[in-house]
PDB file of N, CA and C in Angstrom:
ATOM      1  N   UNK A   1     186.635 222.710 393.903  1.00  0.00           N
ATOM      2  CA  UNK A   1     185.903 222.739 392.649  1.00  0.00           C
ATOM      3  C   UNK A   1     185.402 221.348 392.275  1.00  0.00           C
ATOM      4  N   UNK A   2     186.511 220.102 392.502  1.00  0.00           N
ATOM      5  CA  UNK A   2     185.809 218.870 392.345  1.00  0.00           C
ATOM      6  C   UNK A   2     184.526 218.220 393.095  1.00  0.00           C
ATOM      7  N   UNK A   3     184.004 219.004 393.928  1.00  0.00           N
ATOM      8  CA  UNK A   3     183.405 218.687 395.029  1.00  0.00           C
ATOM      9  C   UNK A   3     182.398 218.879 394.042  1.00  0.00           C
ATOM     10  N   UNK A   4     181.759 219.990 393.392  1.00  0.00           N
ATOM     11  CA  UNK A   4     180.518 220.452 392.798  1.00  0.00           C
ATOM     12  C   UNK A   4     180.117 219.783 391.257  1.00  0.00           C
ATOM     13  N   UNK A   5     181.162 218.866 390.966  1.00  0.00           N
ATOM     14  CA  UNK A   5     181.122 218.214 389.889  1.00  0.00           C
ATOM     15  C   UNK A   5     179.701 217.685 390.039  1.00  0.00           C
ATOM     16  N   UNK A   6     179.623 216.486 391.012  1.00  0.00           N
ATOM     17  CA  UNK A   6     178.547 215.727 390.667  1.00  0.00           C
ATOM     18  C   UNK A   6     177.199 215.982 391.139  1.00  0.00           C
ATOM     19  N   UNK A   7     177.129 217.902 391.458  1.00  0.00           N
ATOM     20  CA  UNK A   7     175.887 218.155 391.465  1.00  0.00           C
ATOM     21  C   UNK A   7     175.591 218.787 390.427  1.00  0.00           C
ATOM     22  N   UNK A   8     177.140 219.348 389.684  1.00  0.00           N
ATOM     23  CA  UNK A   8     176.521 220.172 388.458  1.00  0.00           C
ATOM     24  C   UNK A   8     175.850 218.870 387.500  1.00  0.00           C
ATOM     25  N   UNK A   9     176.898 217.683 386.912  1.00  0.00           N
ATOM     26  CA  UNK A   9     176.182 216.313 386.525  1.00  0.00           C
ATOM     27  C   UNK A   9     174.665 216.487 386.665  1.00  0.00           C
ATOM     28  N   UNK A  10     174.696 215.981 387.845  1.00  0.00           N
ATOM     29  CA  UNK A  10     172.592 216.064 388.204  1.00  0.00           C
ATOM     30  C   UNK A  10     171.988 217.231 387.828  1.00  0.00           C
ATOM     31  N   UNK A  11     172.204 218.246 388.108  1.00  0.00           N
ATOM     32  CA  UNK A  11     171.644 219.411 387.249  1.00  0.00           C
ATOM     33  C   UNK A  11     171.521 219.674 386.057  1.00  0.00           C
ATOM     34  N   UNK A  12     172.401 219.408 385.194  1.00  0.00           N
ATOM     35  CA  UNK A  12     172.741 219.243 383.935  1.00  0.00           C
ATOM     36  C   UNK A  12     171.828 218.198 383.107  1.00  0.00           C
ATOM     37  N   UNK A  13     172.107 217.100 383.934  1.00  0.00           N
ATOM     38  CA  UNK A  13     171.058 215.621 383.160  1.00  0.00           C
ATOM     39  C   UNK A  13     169.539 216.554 383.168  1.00  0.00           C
ATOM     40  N   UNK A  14     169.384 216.586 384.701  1.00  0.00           N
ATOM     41  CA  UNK A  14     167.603 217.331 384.842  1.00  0.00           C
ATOM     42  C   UNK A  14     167.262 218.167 384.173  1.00  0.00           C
ATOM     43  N   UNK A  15     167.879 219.202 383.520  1.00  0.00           N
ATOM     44  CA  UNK A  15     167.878 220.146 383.034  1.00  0.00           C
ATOM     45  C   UNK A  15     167.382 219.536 381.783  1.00  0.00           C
ATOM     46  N   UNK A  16     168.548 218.898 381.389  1.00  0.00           N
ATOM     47  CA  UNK A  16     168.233 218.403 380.069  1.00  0.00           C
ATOM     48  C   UNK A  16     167.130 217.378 379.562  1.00  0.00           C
ATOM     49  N   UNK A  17     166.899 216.780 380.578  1.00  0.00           N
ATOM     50  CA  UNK A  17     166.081 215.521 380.233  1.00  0.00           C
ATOM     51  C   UNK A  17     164.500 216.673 380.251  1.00  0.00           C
ATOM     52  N   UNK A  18     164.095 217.515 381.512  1.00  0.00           N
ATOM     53  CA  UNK A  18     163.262 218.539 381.558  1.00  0.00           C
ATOM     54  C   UNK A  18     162.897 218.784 380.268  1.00  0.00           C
ATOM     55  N   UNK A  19     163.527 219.754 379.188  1.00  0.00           N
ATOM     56  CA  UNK A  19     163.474 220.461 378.002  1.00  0.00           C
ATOM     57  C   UNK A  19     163.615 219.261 376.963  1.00  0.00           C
ATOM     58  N   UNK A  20     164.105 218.519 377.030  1.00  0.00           N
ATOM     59  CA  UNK A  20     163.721 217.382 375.898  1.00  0.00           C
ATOM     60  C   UNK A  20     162.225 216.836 376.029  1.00  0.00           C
ATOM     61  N   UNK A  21     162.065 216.719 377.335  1.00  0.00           N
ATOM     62  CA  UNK A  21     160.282 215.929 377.146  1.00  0.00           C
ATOM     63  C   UNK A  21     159.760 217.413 377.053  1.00  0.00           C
ATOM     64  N   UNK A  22     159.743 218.606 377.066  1.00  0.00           N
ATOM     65  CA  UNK A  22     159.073 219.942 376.818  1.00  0.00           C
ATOM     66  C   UNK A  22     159.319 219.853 375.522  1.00  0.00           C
ATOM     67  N   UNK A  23     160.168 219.422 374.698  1.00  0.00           N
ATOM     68  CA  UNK A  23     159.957 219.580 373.177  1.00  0.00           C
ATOM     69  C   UNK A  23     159.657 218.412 372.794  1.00  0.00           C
ATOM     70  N   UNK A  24     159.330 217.803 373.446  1.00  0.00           N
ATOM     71  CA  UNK A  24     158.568 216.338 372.369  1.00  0.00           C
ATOM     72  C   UNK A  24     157.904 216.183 372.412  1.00  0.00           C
ATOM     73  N   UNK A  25     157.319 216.080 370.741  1.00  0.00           N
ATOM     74  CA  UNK A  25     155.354 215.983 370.462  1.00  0.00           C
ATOM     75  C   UNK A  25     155.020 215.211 371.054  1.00  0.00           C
ATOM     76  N   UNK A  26     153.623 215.544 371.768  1.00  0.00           N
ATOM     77  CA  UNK A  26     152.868 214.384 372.533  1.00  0.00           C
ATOM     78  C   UNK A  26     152.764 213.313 371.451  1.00  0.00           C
ATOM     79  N   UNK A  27     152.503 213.071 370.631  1.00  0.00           N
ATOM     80  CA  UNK A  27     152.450 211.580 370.286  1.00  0.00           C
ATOM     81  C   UNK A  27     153.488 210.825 369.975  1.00  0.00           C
ATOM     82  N   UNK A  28     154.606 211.482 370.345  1.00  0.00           N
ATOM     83  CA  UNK A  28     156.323 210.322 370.014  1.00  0.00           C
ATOM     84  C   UNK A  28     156.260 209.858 371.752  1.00  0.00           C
ATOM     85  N   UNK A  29     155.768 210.213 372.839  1.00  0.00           N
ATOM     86  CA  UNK A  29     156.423 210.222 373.956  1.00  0.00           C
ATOM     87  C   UNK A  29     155.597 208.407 374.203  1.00  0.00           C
ATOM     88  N   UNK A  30     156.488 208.059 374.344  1.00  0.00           N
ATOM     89  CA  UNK A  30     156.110 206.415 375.191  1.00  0.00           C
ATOM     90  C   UNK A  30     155.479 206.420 376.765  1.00  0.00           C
ATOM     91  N   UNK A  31     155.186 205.331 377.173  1.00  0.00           N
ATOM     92  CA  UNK A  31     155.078 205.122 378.302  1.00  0.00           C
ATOM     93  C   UNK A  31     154.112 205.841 378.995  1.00  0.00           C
ATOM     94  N   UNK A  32     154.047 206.839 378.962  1.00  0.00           N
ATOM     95  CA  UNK A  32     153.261 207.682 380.157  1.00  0.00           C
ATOM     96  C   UNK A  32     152.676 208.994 379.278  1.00  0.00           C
ATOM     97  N   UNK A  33     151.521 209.929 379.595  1.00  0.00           N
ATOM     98  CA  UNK A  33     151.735 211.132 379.062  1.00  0.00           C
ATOM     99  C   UNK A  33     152.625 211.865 379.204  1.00  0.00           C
ATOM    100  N   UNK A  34     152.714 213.091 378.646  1.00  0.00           N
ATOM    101  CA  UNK A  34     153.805 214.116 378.417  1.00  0.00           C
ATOM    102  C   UNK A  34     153.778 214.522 379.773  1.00  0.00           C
ATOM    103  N   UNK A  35     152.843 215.110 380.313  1.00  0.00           N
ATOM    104  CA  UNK A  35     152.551 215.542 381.423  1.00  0.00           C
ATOM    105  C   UNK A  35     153.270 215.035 382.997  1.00  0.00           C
ATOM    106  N   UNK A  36     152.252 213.914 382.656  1.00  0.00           N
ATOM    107  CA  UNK A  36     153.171 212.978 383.727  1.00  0.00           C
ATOM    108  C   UNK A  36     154.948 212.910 383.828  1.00  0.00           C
ATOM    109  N   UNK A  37     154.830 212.689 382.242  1.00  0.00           N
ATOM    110  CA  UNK A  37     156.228 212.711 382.449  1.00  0.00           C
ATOM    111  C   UNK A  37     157.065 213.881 383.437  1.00  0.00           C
ATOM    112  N   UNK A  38     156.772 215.174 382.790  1.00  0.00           N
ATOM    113  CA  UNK A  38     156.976 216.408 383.137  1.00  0.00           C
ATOM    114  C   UNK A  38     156.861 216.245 384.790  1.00  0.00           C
ATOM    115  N   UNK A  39     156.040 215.607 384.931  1.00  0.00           N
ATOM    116  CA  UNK A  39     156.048 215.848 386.744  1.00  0.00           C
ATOM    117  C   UNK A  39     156.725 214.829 387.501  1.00  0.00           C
ATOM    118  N   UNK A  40     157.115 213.698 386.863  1.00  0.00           N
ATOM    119  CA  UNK A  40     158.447 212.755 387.314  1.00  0.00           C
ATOM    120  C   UNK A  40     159.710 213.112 386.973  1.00  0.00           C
ATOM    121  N   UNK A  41     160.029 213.946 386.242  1.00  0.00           N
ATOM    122  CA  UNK A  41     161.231 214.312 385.800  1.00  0.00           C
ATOM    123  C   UNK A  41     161.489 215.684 387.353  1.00  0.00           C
ATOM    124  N   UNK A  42     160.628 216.205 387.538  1.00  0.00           N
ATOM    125  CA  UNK A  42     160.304 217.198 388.101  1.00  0.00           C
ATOM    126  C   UNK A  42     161.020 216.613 389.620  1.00  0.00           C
ATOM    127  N   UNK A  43     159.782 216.025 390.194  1.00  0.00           N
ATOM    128  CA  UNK A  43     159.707 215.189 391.741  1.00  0.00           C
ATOM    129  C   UNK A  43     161.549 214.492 391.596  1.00  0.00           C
ATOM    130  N   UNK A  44     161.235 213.967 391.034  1.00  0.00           N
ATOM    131  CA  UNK A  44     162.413 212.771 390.987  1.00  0.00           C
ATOM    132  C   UNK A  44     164.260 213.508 390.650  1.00  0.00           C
ATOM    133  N   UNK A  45     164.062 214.079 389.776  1.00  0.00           N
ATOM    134  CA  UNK A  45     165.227 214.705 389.474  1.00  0.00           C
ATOM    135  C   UNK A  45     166.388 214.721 390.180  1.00  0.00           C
ATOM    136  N   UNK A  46     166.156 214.980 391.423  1.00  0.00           N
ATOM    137  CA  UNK A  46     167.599 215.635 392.508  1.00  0.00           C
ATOM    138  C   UNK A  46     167.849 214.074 392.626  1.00  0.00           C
ATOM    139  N   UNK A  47     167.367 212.900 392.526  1.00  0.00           N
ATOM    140  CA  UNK A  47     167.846 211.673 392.998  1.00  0.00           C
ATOM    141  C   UNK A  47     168.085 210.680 391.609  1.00  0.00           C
ATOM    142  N   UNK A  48     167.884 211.262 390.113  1.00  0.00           N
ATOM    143  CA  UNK A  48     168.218 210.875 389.201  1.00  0.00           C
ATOM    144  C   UNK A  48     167.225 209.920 388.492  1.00  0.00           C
ATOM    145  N   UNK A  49     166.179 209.597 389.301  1.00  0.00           N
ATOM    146  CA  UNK A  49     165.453 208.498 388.923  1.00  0.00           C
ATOM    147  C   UNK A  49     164.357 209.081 387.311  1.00  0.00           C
ATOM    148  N   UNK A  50     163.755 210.426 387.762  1.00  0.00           N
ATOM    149  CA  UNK A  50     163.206 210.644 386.834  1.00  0.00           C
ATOM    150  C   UNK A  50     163.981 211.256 385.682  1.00  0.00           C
ATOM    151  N   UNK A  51     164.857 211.398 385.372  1.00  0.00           N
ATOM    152  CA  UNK A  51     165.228 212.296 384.183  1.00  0.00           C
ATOM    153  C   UNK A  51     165.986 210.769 383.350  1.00  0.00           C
ATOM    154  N   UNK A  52     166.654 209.815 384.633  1.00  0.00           N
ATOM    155  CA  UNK A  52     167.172 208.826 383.584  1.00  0.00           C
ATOM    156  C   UNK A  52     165.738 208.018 383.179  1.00  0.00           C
ATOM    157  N   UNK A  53     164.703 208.055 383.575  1.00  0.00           N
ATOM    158  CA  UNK A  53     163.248 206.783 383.321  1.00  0.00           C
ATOM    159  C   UNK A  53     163.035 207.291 381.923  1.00  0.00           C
ATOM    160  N   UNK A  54     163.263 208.985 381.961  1.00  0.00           N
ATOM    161  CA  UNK A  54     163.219 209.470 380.870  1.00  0.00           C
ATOM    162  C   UNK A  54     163.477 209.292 379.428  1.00  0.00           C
ATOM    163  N   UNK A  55     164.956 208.921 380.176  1.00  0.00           N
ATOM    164  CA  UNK A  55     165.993 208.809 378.697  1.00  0.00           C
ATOM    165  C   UNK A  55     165.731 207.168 378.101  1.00  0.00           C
ATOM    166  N   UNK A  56     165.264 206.495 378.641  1.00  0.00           N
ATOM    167  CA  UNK A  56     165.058 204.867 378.785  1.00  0.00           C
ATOM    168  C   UNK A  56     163.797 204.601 378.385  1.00  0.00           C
ATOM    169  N   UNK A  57     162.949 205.135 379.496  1.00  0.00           N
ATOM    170  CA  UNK A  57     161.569 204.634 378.593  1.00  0.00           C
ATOM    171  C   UNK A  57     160.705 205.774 377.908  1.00  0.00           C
ATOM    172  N   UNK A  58     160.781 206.714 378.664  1.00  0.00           N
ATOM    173  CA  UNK A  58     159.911 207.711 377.967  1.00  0.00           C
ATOM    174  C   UNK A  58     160.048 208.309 376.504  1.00  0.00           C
ATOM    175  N   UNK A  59     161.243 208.814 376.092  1.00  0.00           N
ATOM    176  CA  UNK A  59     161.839 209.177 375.055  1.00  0.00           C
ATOM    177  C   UNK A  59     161.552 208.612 373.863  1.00  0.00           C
ATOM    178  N   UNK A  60     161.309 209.233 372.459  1.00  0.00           N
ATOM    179  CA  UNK A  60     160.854 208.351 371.666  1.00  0.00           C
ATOM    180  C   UNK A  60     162.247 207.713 370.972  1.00  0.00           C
ATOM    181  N   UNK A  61     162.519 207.040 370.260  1.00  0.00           N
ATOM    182  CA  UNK A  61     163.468 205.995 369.426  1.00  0.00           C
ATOM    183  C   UNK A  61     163.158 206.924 368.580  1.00  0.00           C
ATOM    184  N   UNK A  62     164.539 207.062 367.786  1.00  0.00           N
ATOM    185  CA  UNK A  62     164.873 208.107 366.722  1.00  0.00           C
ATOM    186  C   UNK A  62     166.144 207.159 365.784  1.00  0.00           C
ATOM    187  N   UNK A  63     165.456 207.022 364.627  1.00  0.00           N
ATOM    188  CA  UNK A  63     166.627 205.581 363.556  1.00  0.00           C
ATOM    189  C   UNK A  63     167.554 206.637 363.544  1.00  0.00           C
ATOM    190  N   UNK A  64     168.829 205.953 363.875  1.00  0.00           N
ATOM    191  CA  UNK A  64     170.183 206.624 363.223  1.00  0.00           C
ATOM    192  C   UNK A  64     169.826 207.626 362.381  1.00  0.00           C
ATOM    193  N   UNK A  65     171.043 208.412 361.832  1.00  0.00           N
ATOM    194  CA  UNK A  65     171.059 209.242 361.069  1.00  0.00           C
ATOM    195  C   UNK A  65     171.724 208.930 360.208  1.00  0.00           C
ATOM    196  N   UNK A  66     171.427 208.666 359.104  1.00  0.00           N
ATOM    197  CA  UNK A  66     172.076 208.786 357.766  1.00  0.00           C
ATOM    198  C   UNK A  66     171.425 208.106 356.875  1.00  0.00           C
ATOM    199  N   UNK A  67     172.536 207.786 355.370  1.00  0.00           N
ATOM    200  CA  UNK A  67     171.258 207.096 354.419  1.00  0.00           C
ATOM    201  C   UNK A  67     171.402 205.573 354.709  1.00  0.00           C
ATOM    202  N   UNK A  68     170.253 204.746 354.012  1.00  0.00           N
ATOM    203  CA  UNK A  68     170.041 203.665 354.166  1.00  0.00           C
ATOM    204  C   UNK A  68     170.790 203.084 353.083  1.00  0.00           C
ATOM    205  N   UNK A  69     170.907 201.623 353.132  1.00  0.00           N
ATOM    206  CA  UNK A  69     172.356 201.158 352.094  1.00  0.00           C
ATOM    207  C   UNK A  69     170.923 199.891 351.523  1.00  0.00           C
ATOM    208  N   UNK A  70     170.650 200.194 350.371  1.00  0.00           N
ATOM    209  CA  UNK A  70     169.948 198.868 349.413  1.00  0.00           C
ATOM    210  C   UNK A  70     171.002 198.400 349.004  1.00  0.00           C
ATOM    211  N   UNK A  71     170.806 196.745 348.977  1.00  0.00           N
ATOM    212  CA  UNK A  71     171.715 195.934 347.801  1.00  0.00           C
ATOM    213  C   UNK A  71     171.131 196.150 346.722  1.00  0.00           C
ATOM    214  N   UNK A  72     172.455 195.801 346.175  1.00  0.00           N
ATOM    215  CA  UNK A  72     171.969 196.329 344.308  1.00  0.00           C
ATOM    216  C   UNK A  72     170.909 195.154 343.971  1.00  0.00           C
ATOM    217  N   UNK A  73     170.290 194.045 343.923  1.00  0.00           N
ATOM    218  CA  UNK A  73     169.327 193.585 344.023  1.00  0.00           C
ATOM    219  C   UNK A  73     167.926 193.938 344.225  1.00  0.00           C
ATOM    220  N   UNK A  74     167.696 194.841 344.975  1.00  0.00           N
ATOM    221  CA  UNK A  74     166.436 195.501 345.194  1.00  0.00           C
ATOM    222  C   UNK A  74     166.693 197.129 345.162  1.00  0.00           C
ATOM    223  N   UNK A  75     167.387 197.224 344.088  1.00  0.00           N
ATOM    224  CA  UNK A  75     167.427 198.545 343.769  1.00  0.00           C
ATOM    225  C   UNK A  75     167.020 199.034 342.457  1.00  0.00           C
ATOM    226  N   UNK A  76     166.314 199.433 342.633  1.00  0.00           N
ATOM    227  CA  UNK A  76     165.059 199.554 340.723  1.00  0.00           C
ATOM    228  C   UNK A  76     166.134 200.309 339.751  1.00  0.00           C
ATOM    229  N   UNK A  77     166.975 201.793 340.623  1.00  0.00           N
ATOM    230  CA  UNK A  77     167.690 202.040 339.868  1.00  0.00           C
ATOM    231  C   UNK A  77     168.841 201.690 339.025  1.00  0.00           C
ATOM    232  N   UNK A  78     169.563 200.466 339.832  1.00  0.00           N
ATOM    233  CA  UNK A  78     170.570 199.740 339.288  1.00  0.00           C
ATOM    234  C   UNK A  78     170.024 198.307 338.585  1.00  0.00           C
ATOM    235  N   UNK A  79     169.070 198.285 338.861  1.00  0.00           N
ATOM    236  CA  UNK A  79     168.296 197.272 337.677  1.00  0.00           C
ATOM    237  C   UNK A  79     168.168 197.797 336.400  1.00  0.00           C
ATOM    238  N   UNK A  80     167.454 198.795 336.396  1.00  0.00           N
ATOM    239  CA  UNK A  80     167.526 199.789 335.065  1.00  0.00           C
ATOM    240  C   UNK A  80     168.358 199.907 334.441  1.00  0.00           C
ATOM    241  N   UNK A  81     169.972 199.931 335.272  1.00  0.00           N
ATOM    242  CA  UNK A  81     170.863 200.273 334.817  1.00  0.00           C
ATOM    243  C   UNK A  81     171.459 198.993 334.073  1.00  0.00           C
ATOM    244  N   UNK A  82     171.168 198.118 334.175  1.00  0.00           N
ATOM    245  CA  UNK A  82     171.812 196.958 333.689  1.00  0.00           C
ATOM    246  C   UNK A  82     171.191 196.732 332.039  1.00  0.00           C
ATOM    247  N   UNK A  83     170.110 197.577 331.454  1.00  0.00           N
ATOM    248  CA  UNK A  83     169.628 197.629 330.341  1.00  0.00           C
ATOM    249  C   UNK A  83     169.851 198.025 329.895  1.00  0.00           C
ATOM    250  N   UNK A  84     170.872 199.396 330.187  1.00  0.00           N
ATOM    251  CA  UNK A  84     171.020 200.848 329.180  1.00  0.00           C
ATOM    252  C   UNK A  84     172.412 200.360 329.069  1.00  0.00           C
ATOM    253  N   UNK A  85     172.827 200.295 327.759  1.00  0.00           N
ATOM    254  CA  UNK A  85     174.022 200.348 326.919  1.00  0.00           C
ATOM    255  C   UNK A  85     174.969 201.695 327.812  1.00  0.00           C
ATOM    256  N   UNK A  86     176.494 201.240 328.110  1.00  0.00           N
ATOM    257  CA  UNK A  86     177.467 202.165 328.810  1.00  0.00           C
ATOM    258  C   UNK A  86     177.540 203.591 328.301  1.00  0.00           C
ATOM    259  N   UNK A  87     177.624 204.519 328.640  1.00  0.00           N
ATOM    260  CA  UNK A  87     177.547 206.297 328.516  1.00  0.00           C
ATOM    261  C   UNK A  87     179.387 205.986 327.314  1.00  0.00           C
ATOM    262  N   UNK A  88     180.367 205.502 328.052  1.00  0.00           N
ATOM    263  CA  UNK A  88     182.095 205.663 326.860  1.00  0.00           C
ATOM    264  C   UNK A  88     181.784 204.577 325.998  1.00  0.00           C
ATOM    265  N   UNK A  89     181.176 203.938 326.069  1.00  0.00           N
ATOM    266  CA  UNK A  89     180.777 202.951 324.571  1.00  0.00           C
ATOM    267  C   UNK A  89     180.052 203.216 323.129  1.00  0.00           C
ATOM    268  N   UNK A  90     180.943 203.935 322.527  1.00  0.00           N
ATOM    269  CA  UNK A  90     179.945 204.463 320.977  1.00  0.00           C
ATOM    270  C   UNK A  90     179.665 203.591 320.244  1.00  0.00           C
ATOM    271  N   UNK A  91     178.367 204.192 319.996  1.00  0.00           N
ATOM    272  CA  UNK A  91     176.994 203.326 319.014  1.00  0.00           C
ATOM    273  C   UNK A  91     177.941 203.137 318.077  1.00  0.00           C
ATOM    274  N   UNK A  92     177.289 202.218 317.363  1.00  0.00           N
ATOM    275  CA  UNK A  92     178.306 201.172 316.156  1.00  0.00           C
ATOM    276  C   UNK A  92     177.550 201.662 315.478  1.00  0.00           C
TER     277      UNK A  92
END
């Protein structure tokens, strides 16, 4: 069974790298057209070259996921906030 490991690996990457450039809008894809790509991922695959060129250059850059952190300095909302009298502090 260990024997088939590192062809399932290569199959698996190709596979995947395949259907990722099939779902990515032509205008995120770098480097090359979509197309092209599609046909180096293709040729190349069983020897790894095209599906990793893929993941490296072709692929578009995608920013992390999550929210972005402003300092309270350039934050309009906590500027604001420094004007408005505290919410547990009753008016005199």
């Amino acid at each position: 069974m260990l024997r088939y490991l590192p062809f399932l690996l290569v199959l698996a990457l190709w596979i995947y790298a395949f259907i990722d450039c099939l779902n990515t809008p032509e205008e995120e894809v770098r480097g090359l057209p979509k197309v092209v790509w599609v046909i180096v991922i293709l040729l190349f695959g069983e020897v790894l070259i095209g599906p990793v060129a893929w993941l490296f250059a072709g692929r578009p850059r995608r920013p992390a996921p999550g929210p972005t952190w402003t300092a309270p300095d350039d934050n309009p909302e906590f500027l604001a906030s420094l004007n408005r009298p505290p919410k547990d502090d009753p008016q005199p």
